[in-house]
Protein backbone atom coordinates (compact mmCIF):
# COMPACT_ATOMS: atom_id res chain seq x y z
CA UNK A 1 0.00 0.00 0.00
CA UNK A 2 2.77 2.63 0.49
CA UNK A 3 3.85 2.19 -3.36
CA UNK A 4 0.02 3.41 -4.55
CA UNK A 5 0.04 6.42 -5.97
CA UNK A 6 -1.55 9.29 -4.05
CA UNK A 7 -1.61 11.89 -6.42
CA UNK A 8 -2.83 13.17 -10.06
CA UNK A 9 -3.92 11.68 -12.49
CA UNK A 10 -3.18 8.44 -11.68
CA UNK A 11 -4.23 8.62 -8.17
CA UNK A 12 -5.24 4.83 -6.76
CA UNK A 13 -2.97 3.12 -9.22
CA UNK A 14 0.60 1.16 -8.69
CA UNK A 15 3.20 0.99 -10.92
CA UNK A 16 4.18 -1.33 -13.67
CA UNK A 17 7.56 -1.87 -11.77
CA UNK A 18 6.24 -1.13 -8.43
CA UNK A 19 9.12 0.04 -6.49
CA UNK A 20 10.69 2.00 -9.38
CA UNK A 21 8.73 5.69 -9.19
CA UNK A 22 9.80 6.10 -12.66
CA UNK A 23 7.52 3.56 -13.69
CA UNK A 24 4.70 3.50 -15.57
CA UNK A 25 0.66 3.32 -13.81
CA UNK A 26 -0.73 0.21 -14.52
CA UNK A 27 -3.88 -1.11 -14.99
CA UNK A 28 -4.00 -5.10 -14.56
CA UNK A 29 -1.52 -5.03 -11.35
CA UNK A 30 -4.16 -2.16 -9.55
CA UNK A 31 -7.02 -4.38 -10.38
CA UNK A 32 -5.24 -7.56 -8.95
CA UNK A 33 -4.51 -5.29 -5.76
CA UNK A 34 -8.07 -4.03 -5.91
CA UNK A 35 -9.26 -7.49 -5.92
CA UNK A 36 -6.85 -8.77 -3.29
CA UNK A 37 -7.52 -6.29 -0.97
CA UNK A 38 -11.62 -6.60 -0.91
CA UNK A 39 -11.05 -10.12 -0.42
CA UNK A 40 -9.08 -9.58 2.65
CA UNK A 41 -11.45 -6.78 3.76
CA UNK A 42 -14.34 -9.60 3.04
CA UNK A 43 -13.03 -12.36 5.04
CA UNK A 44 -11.38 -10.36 8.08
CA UNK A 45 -7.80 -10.95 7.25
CA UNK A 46 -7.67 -6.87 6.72
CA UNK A 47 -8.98 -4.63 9.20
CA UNK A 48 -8.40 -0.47 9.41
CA UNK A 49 -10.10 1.82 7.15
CA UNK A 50 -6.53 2.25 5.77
CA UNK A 51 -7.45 -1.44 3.70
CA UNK A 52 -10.87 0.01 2.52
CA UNK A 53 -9.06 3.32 1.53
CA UNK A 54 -6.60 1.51 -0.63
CA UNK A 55 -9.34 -0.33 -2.16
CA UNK A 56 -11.99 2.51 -3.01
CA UNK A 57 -8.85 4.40 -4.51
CA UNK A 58 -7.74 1.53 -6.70
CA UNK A 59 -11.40 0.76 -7.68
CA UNK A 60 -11.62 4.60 -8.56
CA UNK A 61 -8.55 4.35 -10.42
CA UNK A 62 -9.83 1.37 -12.06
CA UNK A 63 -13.26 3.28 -13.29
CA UNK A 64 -11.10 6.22 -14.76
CA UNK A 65 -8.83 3.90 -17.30
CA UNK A 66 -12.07 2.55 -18.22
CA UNK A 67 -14.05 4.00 -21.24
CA UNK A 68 -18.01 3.83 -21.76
CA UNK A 69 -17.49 0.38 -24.03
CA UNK A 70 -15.50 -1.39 -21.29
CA UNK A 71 -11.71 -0.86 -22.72
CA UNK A 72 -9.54 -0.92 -19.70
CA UNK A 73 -6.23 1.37 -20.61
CA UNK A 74 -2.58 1.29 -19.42
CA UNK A 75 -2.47 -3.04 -19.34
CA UNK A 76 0.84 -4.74 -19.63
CA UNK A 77 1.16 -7.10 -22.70
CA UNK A 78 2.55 -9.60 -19.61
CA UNK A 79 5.40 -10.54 -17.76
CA UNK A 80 8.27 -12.88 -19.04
CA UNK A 81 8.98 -10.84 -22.12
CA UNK A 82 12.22 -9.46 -21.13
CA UNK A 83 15.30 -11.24 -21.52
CA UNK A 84 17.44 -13.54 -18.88
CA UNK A 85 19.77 -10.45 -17.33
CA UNK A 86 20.33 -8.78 -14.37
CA UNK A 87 17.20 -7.50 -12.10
CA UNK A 88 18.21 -4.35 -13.52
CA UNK A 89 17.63 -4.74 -17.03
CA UNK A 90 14.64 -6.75 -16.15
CA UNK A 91 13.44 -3.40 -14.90
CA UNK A 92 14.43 -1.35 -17.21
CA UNK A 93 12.29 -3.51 -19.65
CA UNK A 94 9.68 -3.69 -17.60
CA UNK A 95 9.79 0.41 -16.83
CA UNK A 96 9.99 1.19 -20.34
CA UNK A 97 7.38 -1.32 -22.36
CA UNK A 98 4.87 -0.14 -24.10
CA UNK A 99 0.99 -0.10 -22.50
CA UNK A 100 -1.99 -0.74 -24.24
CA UNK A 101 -5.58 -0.53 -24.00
CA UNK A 102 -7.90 -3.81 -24.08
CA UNK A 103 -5.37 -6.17 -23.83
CA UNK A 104 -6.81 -9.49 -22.22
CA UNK A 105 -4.20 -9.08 -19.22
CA UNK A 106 -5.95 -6.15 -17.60
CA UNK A 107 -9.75 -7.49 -18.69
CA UNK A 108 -9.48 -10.47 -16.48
CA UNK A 109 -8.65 -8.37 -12.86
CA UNK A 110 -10.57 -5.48 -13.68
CA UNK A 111 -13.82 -8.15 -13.91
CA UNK A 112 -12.36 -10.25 -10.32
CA UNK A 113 -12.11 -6.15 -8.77
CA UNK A 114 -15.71 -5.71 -9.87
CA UNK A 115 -16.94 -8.82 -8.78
CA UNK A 116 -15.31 -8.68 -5.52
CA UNK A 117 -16.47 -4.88 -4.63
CA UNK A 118 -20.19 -5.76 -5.75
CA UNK A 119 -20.63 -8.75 -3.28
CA UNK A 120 -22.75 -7.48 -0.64
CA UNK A 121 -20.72 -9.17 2.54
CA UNK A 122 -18.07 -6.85 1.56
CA UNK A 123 -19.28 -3.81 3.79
CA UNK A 124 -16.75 -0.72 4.10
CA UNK A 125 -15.45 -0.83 0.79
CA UNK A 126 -18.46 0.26 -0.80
């Protein structure tokens, strides 16, 4: 939770490489989060409106990479594209590849985020 991004116009999301601010917002990763924390909030494993907080923001996030037909922007074409090296070049791939817009990566999460936040046991997300 201290690598989401508080601020602008990407407010809610995490990064592509998440510990590397230069990074890119991502879509897919802040819908996995999303989705991972409602389900902790759900079954008690998370407690402290700091949980539903990060949540809310990532769903909000979420909603404003999303146009009116659905197409979730900002998704990673996927992991294991960049070539055996060190950690650093692996991030420097990863910082630098290019993000698209309805890839099936990102359609996936954003659906498990929605699904999750909609379930009425879920109380203080909402």
């Amino acid at each position: 939770m201290p690598l989401q991004i508080t601020s602008g116009n990407d407010s809610g999301m995490w990064r592509q490489v998440l510990d590397l601010p230069t990074s890119n917002p991502e879509s897919s990763c802040t819908a996995m989060f999303t989705f991972a924390l409602t389900t902790g909030i759900r079954y008690g494993w998370l407690k402290g409106a700091k949980y539903n907080t990060a949540a809310r923001n990532g769903w909000i996030a979420l909603g404003n990479k999303t146009d009116s037909n659905g197409v979730l922007t900002k998704v990673c074409p996927g992991t294991g594209q960049a070539s055996a090296g060190t950690l650093a070049s692996q991030q420097a791939f990863y910082a630098n590849i290019a993000l698209g817009s309805n890839d099936q990566h990102g359609q996936a999460p954003l659906l498990w985020a929605a699904r999750a936040l909609m379930r009425p046991d879920c109380s203080g997300v909402h």
